[in-house]
Protein backbone atom coordinates (compact mmCIF):
# COMPACT_ATOMS: atom_id res chain seq x y z
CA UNK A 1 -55.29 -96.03 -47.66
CA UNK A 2 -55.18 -93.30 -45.29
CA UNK A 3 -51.83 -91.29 -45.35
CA UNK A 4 -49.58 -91.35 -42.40
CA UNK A 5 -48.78 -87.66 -41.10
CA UNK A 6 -45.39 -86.89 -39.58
CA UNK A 7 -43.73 -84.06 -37.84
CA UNK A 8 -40.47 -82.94 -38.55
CA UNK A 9 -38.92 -81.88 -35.91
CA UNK A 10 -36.88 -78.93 -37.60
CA UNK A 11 -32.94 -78.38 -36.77
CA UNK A 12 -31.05 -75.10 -36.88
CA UNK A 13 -29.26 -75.03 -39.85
CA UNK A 14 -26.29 -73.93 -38.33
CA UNK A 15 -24.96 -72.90 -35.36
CA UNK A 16 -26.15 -70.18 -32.93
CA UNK A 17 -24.85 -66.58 -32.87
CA UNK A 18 -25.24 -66.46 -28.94
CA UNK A 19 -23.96 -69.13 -26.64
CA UNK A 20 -25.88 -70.80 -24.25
CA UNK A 21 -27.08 -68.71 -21.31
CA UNK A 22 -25.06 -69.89 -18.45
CA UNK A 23 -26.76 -68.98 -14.66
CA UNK A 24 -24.28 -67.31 -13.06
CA UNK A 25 -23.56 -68.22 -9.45
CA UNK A 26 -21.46 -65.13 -8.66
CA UNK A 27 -22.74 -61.70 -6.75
CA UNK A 28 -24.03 -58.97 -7.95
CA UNK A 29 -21.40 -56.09 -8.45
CA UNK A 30 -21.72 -53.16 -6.31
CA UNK A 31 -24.26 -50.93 -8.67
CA UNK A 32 -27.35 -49.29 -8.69
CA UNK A 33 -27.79 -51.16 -12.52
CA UNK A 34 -28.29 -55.37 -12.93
CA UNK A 35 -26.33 -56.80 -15.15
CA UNK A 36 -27.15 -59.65 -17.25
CA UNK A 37 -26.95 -63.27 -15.71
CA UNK A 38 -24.52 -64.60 -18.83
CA UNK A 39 -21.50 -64.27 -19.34
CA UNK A 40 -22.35 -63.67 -22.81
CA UNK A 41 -22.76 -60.32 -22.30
CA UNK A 42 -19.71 -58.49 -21.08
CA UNK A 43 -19.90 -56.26 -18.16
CA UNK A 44 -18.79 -52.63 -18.22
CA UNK A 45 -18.40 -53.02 -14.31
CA UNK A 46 -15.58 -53.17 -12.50
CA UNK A 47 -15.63 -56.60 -10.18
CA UNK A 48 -14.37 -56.30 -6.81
CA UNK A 49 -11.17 -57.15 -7.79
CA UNK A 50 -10.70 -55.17 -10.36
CA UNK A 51 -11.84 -51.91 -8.36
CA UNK A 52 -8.80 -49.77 -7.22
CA UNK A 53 -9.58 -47.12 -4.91
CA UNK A 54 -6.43 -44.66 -6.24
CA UNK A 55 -8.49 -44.49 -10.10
CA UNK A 56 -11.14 -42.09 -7.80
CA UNK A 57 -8.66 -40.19 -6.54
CA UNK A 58 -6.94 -39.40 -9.55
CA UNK A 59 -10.30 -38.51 -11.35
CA UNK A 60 -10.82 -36.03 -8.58
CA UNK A 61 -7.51 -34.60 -9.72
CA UNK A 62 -8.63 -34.10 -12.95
CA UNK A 63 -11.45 -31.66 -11.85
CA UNK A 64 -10.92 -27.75 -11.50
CA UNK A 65 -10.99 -26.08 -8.81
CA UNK A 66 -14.13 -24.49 -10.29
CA UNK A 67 -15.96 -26.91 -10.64
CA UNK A 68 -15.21 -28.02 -7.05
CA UNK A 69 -17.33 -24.62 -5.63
CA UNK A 70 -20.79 -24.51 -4.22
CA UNK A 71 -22.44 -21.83 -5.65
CA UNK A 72 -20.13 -18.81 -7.60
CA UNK A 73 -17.34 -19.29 -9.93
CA UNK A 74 -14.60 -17.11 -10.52
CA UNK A 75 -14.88 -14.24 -13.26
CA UNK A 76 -14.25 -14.96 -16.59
CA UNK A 77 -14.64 -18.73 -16.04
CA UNK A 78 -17.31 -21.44 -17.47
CA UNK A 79 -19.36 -23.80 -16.03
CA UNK A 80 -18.53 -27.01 -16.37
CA UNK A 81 -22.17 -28.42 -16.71
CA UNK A 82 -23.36 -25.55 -18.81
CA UNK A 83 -20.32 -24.20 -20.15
CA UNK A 84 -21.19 -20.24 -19.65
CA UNK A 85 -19.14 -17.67 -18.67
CA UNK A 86 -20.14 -16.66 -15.33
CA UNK A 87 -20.84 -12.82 -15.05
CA UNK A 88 -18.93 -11.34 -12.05
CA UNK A 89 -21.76 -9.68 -9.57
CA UNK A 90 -20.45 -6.18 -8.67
CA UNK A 91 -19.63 -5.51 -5.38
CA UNK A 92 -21.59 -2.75 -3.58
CA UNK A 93 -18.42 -1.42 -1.56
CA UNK A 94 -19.84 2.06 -0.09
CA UNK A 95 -22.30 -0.57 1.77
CA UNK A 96 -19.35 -1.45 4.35
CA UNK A 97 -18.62 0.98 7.03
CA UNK A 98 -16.57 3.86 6.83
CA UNK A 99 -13.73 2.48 8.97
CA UNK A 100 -13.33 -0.35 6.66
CA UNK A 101 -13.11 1.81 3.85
CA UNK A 102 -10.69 3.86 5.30
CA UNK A 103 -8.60 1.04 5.51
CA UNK A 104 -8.86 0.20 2.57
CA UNK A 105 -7.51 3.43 1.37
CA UNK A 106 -4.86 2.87 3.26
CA UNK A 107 -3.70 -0.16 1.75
CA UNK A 108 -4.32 1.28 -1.57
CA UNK A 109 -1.92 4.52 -0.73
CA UNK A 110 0.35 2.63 1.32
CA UNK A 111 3.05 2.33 -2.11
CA UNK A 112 2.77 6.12 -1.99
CA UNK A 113 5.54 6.63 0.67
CA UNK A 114 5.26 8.30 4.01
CA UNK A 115 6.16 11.91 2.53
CA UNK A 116 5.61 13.02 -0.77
CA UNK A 117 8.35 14.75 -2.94
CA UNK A 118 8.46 15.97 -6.42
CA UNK A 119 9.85 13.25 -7.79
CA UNK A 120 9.93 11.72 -11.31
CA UNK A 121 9.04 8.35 -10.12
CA UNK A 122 5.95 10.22 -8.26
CA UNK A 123 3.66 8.70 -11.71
CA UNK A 124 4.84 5.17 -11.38
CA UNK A 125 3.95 5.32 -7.66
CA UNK A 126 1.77 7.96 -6.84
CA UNK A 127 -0.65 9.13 -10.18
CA UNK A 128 -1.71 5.74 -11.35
CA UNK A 129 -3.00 5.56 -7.22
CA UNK A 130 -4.98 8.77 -7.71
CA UNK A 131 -7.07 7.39 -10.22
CA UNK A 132 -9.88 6.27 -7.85
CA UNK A 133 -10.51 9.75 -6.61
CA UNK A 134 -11.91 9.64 -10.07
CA UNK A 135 -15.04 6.93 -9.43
CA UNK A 136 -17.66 9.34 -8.14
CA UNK A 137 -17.92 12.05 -5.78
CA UNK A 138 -17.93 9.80 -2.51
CA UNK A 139 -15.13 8.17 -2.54
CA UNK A 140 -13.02 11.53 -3.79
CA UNK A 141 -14.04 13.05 -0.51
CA UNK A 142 -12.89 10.20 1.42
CA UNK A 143 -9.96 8.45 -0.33
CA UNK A 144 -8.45 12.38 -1.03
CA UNK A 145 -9.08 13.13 2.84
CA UNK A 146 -6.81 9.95 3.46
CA UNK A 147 -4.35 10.17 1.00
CA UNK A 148 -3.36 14.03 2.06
CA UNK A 149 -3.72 13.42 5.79
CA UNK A 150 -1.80 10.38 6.36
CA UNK A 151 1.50 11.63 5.10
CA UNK A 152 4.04 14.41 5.15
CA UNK A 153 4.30 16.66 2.33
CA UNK A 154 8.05 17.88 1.47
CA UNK A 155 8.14 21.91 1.32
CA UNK A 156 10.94 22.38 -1.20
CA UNK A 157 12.24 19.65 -3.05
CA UNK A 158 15.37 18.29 -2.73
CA UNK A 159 15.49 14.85 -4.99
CA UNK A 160 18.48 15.36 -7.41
CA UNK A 161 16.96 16.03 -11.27
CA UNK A 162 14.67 18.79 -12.45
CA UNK A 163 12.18 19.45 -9.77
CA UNK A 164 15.42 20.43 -7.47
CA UNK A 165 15.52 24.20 -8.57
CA UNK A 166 12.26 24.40 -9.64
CA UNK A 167 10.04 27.43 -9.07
CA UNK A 168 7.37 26.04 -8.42
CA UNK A 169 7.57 23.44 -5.53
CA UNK A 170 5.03 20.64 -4.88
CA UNK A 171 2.41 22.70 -2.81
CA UNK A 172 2.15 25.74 -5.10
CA UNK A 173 1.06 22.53 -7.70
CA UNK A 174 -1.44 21.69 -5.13
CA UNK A 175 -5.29 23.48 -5.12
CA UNK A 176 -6.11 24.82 -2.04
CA UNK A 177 -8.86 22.78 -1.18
CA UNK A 178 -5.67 19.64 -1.49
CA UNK A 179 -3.03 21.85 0.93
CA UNK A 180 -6.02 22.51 3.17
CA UNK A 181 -6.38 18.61 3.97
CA UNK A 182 -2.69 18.43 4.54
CA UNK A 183 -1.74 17.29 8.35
CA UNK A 184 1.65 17.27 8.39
CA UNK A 185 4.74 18.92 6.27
CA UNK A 186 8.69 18.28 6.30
CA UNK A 187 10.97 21.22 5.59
CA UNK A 188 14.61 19.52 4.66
CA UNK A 189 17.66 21.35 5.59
CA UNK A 190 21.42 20.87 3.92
CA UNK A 191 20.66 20.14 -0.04
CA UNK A 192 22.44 22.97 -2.09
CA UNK A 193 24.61 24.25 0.98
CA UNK A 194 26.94 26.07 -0.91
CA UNK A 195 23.75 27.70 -3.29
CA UNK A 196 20.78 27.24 -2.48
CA UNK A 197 17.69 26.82 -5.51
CA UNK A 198 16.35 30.73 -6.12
CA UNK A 199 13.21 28.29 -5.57
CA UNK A 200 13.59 27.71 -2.31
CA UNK A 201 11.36 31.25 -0.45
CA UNK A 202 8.13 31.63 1.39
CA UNK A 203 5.60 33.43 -0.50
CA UNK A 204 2.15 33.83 -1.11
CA UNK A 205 2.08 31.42 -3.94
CA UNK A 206 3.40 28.74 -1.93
CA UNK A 207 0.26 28.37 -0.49
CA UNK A 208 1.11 27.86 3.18
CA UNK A 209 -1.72 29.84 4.22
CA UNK A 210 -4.02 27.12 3.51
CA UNK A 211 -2.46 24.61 5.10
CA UNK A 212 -4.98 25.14 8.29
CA UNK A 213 -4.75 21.59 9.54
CA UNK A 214 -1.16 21.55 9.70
CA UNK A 215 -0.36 19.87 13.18
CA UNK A 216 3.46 18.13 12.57
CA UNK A 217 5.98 19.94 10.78
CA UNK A 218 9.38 17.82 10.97
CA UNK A 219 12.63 19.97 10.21
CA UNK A 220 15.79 17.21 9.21
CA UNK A 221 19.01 18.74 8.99
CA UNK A 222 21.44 17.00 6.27
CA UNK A 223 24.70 18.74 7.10
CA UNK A 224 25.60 21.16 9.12
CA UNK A 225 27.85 23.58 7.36
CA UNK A 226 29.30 25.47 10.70
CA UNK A 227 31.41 22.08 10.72
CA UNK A 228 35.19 22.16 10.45
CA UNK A 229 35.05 19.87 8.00
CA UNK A 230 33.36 22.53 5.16
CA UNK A 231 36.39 24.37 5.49
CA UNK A 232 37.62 26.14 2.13
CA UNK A 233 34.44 24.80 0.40
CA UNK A 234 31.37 26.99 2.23
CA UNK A 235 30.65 30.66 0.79
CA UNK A 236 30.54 31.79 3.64
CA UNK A 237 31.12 31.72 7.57
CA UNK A 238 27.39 31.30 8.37
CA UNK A 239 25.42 32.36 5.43
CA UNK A 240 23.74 28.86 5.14
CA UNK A 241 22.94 28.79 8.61
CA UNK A 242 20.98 32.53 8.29
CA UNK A 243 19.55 30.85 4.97
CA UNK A 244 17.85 28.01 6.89
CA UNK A 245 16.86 30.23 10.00
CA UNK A 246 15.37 32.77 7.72
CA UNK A 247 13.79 29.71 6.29
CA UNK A 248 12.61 28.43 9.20
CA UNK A 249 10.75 31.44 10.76
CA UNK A 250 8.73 32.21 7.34
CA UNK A 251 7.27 28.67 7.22
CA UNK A 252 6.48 28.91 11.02
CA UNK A 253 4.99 32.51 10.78
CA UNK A 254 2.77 30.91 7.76
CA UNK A 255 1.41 28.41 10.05
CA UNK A 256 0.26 29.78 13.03
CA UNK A 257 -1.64 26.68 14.54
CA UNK A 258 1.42 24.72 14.64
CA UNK A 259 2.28 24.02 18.50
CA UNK A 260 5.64 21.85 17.84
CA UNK A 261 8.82 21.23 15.47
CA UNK A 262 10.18 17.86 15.42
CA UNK A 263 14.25 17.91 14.70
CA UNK A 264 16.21 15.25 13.34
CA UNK A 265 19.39 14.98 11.51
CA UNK A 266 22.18 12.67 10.15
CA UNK A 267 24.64 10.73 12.72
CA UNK A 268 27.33 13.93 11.71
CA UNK A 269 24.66 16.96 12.68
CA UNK A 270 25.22 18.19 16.42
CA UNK A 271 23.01 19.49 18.66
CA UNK A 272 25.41 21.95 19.57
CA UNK A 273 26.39 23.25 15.99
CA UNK A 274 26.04 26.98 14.96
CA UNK A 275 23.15 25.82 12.87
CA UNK A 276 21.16 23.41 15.19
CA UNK A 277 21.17 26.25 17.73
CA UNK A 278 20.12 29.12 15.68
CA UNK A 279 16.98 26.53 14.33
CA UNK A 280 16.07 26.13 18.32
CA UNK A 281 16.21 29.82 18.76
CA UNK A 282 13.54 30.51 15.77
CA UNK A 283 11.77 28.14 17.18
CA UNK A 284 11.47 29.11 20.57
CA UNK A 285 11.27 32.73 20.06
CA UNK A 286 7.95 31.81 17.94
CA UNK A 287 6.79 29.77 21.01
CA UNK A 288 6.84 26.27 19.24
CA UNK A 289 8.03 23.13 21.33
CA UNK A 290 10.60 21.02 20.30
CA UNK A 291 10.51 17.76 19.73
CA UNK A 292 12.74 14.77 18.67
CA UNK A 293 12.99 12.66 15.17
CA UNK A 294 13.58 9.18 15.46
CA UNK A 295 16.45 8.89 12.93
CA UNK A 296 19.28 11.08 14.81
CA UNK A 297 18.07 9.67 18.09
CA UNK A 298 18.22 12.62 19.90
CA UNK A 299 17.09 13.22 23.65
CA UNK A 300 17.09 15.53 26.74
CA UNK A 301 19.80 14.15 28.39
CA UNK A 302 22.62 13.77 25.39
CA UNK A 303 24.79 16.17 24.84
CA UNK A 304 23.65 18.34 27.71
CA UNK A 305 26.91 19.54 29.47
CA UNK A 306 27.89 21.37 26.00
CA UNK A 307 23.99 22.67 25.15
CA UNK A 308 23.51 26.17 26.17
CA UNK A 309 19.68 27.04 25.66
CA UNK A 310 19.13 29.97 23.38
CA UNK A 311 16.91 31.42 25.47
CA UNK A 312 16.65 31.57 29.75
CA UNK A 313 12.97 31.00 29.48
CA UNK A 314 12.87 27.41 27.58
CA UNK A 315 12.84 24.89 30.60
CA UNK A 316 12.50 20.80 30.25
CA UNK A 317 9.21 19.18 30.53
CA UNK A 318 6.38 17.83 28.32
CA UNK A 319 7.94 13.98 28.06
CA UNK A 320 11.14 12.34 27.74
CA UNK A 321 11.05 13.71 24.00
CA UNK A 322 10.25 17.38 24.08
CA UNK A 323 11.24 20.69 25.36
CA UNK A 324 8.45 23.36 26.30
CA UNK A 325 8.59 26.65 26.30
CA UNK A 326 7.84 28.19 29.63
């Protein structure tokens, strides 16, 4: 008898590990990937309603700056993809014109002070600025051209400490080739009235002789000891007003290329004082003009009914600001 063959149908022995895949009827999220059609598989994609537009912005927060740049990154920093330091690319400066470097200079100096003094602050402010004259030959020419022209240099000193009775004032420290860029100079009248520094002469080893390009010299008068008011305390009647002329005329005759003297003073100083009017006849006897500072104010017209001229030959002209000798 022939046997009867069957098929078992086999059964799962237990239950599935995955549920049955479920055709989705919702959209497709906004991506460039598919995702799967179950919802079996959980999506790592935000759903339209989950999306909040404020998440981006805050991630863009979290960037650097650096990272944020086109092409170079600042010195010293690393790349965020390659994480690097970026070398900083030196910059070829004697390429840009000489005007712009000039400028530059200027800005550089411009702590320095519009006149120079010996001073013991003159490290803090002026050395440590000095130290590019030190980069090559080029830029000592032109940054020490700019730094010597663009400023007044103080004769004598006269800032209270050690340098004020000094021998040796701030241009006999100077090489000739420095006093011989020099433009302008300021010779300051009234410190050490009653004695003046042993210091304070015109010789050879100031160095005034090399001062060639010496076109401004600005004389500033601090007190004027001719003054009632230096009664009882002055040496003597008019010994600090022959000091100062005496002064005067051996920086002048040192300087022979000067044209003018600019005058200013304190509020107190008169125009008419012993001492003003013996500087004006030093200076017109040499044939210098005279000119007017801007901190005493001083003009043609004030004070005009009590100023005598020294001299019959000085008449008015040359500008609201200056007195030329005829």
């Amino acid at each position: 008898m022939a046997r009867r063959t069957t098929s078992k149908t086999s059964r799962a022995s237990g239950a599935s590990a995955l549920p049955t895949p479920i055709h989705s009827g919702l959209s497709t999220p906004h991506s460039g990937f598919s995702t799967p059609l179950s919802s079996a598989y959980p999506s790592t994609y935000a759903s339209e309603a989950e999306w909040d537009p404020e998440d981006d912005v805050d991630d863009v927060a979290q960037i650097p700056i650096s990272a944020l740049t086109l092409q170079d990154l600042p010195a010293g920093t690393k790349h965020p993809k390659t994480g690097k330091a970026r070398t900083p690319k030196p910059f070829r400066f004697m390429n840009l014109p000489s005007e712009l470097r000039v400028k530059i200079y200027r800005y550089h100096f411009a702590e320095a002070g519009e006149v120079v003094d010996l001073d013991q602050d003159n490290y803090k402010r002026i050395h440590k600025k000095l130290a590019i004259l030190r980069v090559c030959r080029a830029i000592y020419s032109e940054a020490s051209d700019t730094f010597y022209s663009t400023r007044a240099f103080r004769v004598f000193p006269t800032s209270p400490g050690r340098f004020f009775k000094t021998k040796k004032p701030l241009l006999a420290r100077l090489t000739p080739k420095q006093r011989g860029l020099i433009t302008s100079l300021e010779l300051r009248l009234g410190p050490g009235w009653s004695k003046p520094p042993r210091g304070w002469v015109v010789n050879p080893a100031l160095g005034l002789a090399d001062c060639k390009k010496v076109q401004k010299l600005t004389v500033f008068v601090e007190c004027d000891p001719s003054d009632g008011v230096f009664n009882g305390f002055r040496r003597a009647d008019g010994f600090y007003e022959d000091f100062s002329c005496k002064l005067l005329g051996g920086v002048l005759d040192k300087l022979p290329r000067l044209d003018r003297v600019h005058f200013d003073a304190w509020t107190s100083v008169k125009k008419t004082g012993a001492m003003m009017r013996g500087l004006f006849d030093v200076t017109v006897t040499r044939g210098k003009r005279i000119c007017w500072g801007p901190s005493r104010g001083w003009t043609d017209e004030d004070e005009r009914e009590d100023f005598k001229p020294p001299t019959a030959s000085m008449r008015l002209s040359c500008g609201p600001n200056a007195i030329a000798v005829a």
